[in-house]
PDB file of N, CA and C in Angstrom:
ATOM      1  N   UNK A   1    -111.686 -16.123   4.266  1.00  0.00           N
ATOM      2  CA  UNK A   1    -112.587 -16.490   5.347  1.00  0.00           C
ATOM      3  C   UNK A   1    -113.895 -15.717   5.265  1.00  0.00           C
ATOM      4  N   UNK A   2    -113.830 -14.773   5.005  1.00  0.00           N
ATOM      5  CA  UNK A   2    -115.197 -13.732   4.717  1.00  0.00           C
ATOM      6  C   UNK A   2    -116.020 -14.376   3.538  1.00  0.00           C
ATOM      7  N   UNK A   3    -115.581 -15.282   2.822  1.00  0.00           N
ATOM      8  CA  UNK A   3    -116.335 -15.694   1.933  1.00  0.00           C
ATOM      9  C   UNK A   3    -117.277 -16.806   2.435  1.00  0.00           C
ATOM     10  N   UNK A   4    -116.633 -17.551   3.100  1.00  0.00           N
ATOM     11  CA  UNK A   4    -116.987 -18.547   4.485  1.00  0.00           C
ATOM     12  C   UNK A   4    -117.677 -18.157   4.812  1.00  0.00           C
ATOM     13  N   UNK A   5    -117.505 -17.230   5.943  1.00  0.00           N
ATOM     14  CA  UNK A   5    -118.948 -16.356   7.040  1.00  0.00           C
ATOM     15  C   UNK A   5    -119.755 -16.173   6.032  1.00  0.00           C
ATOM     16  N   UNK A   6    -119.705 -15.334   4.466  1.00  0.00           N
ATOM     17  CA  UNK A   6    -120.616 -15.095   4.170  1.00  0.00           C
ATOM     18  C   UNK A   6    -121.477 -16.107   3.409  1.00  0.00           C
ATOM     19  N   UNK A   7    -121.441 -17.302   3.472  1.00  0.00           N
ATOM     20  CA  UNK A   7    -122.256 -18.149   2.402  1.00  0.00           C
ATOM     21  C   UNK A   7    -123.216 -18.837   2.811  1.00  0.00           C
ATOM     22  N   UNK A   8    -124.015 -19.052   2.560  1.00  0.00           N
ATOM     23  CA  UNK A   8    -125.005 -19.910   2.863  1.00  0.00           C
ATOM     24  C   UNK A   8    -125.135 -21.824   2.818  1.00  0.00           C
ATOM     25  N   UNK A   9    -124.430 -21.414   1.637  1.00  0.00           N
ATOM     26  CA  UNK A   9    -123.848 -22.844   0.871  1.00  0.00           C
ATOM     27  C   UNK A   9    -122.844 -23.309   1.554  1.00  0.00           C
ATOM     28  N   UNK A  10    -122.579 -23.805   2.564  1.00  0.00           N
ATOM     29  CA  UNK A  10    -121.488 -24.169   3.416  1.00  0.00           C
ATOM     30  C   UNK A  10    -121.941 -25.799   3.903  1.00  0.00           C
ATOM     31  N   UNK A  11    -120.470 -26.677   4.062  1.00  0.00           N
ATOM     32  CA  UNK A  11    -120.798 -27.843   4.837  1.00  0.00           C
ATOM     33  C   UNK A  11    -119.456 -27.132   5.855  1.00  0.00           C
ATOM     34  N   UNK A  12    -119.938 -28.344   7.263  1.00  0.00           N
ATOM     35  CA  UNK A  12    -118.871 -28.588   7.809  1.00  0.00           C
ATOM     36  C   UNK A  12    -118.751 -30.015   8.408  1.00  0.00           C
ATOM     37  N   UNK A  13    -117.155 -29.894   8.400  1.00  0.00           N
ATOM     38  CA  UNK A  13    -116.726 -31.380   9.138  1.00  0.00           C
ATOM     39  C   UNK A  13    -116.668 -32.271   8.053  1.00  0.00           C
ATOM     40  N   UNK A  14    -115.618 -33.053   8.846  1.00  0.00           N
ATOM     41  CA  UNK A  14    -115.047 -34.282   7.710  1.00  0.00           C
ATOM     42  C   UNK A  14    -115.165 -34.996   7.119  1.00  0.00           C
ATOM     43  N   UNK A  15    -116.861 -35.735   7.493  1.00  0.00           N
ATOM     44  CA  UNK A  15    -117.550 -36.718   6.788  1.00  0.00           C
ATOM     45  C   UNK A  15    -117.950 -35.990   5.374  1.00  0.00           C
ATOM     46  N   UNK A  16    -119.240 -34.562   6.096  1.00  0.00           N
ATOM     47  CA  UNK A  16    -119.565 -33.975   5.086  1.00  0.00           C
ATOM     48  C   UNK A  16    -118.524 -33.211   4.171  1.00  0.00           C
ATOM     49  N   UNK A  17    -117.435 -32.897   4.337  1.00  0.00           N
ATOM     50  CA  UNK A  17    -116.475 -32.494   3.406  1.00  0.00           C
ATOM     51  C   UNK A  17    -116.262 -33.375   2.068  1.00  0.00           C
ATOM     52  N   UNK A  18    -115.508 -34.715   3.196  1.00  0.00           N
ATOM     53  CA  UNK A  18    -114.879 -35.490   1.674  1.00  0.00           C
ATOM     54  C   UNK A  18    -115.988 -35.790   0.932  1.00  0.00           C
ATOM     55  N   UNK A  19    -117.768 -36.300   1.595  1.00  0.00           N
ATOM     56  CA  UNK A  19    -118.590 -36.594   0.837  1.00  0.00           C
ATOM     57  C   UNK A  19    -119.071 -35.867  -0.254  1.00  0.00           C
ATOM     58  N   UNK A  20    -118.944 -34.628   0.124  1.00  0.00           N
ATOM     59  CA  UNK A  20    -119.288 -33.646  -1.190  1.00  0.00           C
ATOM     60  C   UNK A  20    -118.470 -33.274  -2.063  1.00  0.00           C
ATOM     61  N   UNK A  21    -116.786 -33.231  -1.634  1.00  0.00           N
ATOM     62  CA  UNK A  21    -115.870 -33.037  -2.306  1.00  0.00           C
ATOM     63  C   UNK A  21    -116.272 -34.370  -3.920  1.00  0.00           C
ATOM     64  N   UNK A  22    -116.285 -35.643  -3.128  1.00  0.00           N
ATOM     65  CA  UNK A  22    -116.133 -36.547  -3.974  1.00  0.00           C
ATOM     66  C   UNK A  22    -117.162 -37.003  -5.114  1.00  0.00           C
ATOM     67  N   UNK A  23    -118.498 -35.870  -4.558  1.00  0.00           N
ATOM     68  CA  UNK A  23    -119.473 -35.324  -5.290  1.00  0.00           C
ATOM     69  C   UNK A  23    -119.316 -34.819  -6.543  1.00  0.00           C
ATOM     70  N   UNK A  24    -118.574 -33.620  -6.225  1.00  0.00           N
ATOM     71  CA  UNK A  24    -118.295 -33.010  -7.010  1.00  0.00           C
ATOM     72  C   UNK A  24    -119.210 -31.416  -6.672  1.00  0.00           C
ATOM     73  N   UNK A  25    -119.682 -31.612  -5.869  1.00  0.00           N
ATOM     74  CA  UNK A  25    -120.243 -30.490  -5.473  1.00  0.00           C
ATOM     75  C   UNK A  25    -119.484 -29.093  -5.045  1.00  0.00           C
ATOM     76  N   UNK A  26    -117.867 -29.335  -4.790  1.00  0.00           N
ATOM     77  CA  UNK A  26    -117.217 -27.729  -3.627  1.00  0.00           C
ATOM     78  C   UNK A  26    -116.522 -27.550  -4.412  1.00  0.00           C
ATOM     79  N   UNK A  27    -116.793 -26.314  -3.893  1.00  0.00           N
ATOM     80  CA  UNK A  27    -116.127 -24.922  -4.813  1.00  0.00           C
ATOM     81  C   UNK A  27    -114.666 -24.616  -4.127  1.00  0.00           C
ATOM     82  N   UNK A  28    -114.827 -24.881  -2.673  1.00  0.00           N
ATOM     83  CA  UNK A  28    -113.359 -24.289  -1.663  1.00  0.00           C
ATOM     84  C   UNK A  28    -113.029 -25.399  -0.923  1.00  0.00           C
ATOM     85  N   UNK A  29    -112.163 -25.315  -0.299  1.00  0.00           N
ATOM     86  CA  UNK A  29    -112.175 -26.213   0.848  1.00  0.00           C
ATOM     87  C   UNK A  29    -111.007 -25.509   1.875  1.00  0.00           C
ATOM     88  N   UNK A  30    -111.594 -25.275   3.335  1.00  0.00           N
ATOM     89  CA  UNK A  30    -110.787 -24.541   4.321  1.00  0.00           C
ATOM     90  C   UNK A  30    -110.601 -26.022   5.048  1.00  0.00           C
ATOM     91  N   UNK A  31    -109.108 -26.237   5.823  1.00  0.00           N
ATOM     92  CA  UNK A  31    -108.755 -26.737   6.629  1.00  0.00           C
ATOM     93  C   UNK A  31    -107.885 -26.341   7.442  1.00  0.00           C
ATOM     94  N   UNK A  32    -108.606 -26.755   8.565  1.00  0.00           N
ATOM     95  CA  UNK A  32    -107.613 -26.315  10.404  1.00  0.00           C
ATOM     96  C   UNK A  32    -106.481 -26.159   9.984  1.00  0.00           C
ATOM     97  N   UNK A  33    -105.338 -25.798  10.216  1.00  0.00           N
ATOM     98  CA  UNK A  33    -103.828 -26.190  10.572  1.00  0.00           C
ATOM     99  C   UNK A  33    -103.721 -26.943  11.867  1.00  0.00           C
ATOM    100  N   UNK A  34    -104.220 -27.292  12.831  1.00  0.00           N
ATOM    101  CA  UNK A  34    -104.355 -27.992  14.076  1.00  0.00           C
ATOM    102  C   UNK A  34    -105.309 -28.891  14.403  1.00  0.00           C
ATOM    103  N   UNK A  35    -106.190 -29.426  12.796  1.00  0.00           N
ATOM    104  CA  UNK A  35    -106.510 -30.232  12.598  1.00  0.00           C
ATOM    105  C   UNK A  35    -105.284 -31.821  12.743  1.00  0.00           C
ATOM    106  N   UNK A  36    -106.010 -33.053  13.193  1.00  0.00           N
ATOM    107  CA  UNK A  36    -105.047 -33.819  13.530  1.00  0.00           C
ATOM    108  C   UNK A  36    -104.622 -34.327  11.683  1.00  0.00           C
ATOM    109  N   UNK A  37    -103.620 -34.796  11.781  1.00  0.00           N
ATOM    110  CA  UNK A  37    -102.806 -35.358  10.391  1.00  0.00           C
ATOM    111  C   UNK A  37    -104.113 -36.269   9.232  1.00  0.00           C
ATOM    112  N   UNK A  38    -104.299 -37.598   9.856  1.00  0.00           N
ATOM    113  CA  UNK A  38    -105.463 -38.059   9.243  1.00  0.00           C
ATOM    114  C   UNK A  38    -106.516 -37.149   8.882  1.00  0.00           C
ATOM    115  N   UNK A  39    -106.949 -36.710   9.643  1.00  0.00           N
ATOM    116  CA  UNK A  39    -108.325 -35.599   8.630  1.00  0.00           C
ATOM    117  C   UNK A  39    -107.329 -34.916   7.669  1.00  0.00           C
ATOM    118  N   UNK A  40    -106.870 -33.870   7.716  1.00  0.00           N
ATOM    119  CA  UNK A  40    -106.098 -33.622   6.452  1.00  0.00           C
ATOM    120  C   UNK A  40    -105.633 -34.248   5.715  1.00  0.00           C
ATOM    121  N   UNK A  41    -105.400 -35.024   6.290  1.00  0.00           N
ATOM    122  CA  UNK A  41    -104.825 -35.802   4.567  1.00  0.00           C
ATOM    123  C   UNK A  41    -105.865 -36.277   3.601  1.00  0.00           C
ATOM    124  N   UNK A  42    -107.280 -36.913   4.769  1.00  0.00           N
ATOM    125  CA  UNK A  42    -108.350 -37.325   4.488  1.00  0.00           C
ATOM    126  C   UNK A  42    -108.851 -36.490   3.488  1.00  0.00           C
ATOM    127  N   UNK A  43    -108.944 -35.130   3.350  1.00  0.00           N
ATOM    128  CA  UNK A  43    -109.499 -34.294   2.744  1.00  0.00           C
ATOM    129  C   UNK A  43    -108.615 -33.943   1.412  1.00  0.00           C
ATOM    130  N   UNK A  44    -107.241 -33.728   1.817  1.00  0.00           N
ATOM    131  CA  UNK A  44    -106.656 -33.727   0.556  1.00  0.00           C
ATOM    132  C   UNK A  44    -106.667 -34.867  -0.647  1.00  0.00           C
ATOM    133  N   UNK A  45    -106.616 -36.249   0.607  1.00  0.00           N
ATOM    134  CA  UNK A  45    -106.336 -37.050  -0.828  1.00  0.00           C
ATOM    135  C   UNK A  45    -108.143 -37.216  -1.651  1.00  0.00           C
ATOM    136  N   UNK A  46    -109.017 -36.705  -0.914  1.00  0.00           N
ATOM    137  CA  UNK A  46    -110.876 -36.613  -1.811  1.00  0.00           C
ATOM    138  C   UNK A  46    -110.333 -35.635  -2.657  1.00  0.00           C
ATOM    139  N   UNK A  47    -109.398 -34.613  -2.570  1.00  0.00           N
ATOM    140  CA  UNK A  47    -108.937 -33.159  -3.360  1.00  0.00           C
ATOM    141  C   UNK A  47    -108.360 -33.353  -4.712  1.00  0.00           C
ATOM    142  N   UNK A  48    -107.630 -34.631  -4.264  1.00  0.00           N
ATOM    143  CA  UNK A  48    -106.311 -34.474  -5.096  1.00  0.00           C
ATOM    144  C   UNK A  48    -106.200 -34.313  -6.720  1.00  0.00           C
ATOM    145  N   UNK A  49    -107.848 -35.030  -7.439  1.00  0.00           N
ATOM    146  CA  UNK A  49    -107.774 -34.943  -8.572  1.00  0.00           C
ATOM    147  C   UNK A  49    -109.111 -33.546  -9.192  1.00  0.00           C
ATOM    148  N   UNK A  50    -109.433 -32.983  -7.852  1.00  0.00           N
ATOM    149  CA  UNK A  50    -110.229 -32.306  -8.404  1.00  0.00           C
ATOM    150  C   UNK A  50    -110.496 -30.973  -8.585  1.00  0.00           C
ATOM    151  N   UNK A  51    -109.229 -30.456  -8.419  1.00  0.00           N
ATOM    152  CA  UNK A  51    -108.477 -29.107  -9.410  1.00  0.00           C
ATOM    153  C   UNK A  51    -109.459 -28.371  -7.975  1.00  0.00           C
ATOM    154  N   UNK A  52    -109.186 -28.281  -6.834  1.00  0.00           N
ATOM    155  CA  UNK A  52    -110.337 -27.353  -5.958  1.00  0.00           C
ATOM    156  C   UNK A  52    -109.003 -26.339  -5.184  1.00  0.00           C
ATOM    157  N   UNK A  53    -109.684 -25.333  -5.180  1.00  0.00           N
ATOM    158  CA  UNK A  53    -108.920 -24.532  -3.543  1.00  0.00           C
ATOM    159  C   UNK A  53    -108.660 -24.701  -2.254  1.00  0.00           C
ATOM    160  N   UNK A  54    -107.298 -24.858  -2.078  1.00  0.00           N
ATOM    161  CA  UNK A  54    -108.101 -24.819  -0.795  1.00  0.00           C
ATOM    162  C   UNK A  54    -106.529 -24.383   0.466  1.00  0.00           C
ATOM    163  N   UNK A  55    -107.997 -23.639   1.263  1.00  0.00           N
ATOM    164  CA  UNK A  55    -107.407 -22.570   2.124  1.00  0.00           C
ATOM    165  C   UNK A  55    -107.338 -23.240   3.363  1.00  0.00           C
ATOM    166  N   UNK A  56    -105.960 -23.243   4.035  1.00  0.00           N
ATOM    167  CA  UNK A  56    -105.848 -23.245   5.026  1.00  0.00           C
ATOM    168  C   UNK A  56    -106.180 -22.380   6.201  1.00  0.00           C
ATOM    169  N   UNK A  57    -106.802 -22.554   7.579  1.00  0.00           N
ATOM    170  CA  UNK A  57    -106.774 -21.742   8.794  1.00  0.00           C
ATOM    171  C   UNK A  57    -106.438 -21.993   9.740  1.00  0.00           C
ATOM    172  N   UNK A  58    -105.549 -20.964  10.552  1.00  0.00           N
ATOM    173  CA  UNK A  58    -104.790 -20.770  11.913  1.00  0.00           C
ATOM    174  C   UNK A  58    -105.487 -22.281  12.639  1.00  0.00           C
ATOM    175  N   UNK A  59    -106.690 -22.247  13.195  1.00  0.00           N
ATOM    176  CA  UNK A  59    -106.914 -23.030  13.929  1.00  0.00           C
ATOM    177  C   UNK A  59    -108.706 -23.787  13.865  1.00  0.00           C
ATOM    178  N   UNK A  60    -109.169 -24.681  14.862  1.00  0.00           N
ATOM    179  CA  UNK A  60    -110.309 -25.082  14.130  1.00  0.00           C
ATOM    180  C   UNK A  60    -111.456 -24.331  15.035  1.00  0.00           C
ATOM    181  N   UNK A  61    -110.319 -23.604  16.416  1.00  0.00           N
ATOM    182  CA  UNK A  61    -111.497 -22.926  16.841  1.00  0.00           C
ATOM    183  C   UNK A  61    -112.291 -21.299  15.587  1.00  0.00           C
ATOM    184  N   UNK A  62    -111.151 -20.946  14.966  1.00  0.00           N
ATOM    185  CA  UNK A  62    -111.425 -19.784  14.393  1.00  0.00           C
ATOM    186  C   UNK A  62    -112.026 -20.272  12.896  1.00  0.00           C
ATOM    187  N   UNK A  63    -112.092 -21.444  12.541  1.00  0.00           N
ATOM    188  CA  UNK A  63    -112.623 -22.277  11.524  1.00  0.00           C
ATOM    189  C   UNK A  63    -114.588 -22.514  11.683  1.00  0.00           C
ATOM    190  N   UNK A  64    -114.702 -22.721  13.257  1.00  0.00           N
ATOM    191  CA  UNK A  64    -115.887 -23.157  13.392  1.00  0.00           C
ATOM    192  C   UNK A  64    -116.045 -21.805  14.005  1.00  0.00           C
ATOM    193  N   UNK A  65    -115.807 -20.687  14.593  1.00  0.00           N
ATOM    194  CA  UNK A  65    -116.523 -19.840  14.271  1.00  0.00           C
ATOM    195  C   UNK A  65    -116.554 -19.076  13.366  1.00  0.00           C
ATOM    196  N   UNK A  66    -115.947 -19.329  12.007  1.00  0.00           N
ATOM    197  CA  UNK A  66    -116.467 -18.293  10.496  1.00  0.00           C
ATOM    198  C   UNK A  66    -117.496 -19.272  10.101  1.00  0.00           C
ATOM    199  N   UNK A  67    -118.026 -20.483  10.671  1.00  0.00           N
ATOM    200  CA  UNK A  67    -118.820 -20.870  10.171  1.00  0.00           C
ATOM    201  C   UNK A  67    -120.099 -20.794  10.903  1.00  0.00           C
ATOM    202  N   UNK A  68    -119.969 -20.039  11.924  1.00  0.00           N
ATOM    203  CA  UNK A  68    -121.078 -19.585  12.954  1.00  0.00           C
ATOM    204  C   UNK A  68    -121.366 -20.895  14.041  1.00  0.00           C
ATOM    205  N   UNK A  69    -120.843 -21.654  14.068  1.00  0.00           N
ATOM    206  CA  UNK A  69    -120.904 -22.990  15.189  1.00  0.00           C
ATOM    207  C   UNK A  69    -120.301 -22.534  16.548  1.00  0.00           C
ATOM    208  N   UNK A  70    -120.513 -23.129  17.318  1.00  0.00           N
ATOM    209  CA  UNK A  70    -119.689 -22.960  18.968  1.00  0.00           C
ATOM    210  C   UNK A  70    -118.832 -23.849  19.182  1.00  0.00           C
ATOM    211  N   UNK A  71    -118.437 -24.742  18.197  1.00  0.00           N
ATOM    212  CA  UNK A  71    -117.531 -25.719  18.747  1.00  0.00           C
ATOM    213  C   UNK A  71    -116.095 -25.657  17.421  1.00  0.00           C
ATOM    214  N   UNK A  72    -114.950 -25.890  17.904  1.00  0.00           N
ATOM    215  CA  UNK A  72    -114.107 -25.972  16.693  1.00  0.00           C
ATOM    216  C   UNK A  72    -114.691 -26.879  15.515  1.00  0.00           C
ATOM    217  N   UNK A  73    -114.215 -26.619  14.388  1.00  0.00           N
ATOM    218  CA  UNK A  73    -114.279 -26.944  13.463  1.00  0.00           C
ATOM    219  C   UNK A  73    -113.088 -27.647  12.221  1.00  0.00           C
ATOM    220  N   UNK A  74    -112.779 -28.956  11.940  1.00  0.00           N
ATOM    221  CA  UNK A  74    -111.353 -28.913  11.308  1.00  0.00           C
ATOM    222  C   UNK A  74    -111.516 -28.957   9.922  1.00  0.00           C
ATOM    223  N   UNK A  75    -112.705 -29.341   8.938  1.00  0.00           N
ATOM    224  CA  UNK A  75    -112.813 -28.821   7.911  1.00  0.00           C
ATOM    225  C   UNK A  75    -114.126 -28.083   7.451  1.00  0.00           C
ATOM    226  N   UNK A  76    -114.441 -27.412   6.347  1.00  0.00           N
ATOM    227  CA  UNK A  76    -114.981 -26.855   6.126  1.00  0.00           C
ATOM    228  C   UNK A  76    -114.999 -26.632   4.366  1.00  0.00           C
ATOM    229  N   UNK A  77    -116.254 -26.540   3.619  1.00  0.00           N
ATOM    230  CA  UNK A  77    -116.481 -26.423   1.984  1.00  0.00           C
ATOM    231  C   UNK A  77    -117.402 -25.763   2.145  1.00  0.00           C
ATOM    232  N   UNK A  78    -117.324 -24.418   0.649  1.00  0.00           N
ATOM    233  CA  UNK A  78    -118.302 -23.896   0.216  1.00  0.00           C
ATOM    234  C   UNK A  78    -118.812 -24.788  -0.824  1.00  0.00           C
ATOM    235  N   UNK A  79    -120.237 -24.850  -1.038  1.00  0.00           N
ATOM    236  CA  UNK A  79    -120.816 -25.541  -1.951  1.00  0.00           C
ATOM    237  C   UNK A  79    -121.175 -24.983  -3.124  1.00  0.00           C
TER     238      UNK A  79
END
């Protein structure tokens, strides 16, 4: 998560996730655990062939604030 807070290069949220995932652009990929089922899966199956990381977190309130936002957050990529 500290890598998170610290980057500049960050998307968030689900559109911009899978869109960049499928880019080819991310390096990580953090997702909620209390994210609802569809977004996760959403994100895994953009994942599935593209050899990426990816870290799960407790929740999406503690998701959207390592990403400095005020509102939860259910996914999240470093770029």
């Amino acid at each position: 998560m500290q890598e998170l807070k610290a980057s500049r290069n960050r998307i968030v949220g689900l559109k911009q996730t899978v869109k960049a995932v499928k880019s080819g652009v991310v390096k990580k990929v953090y997702i909620a655990e209390n994210a609802e089922d569809f977004i996760k899966q959403s994100v895994l199956d953009a994942c599935r062939d593209k050899n990426l990381q990816i870290i799960y977190v407790d929740s999406m309130k503690e998701l959207g604030s390592a990403c400095g936002i005020g509102i939860g957050a259910s996914t999240a990529a470093i770029i």
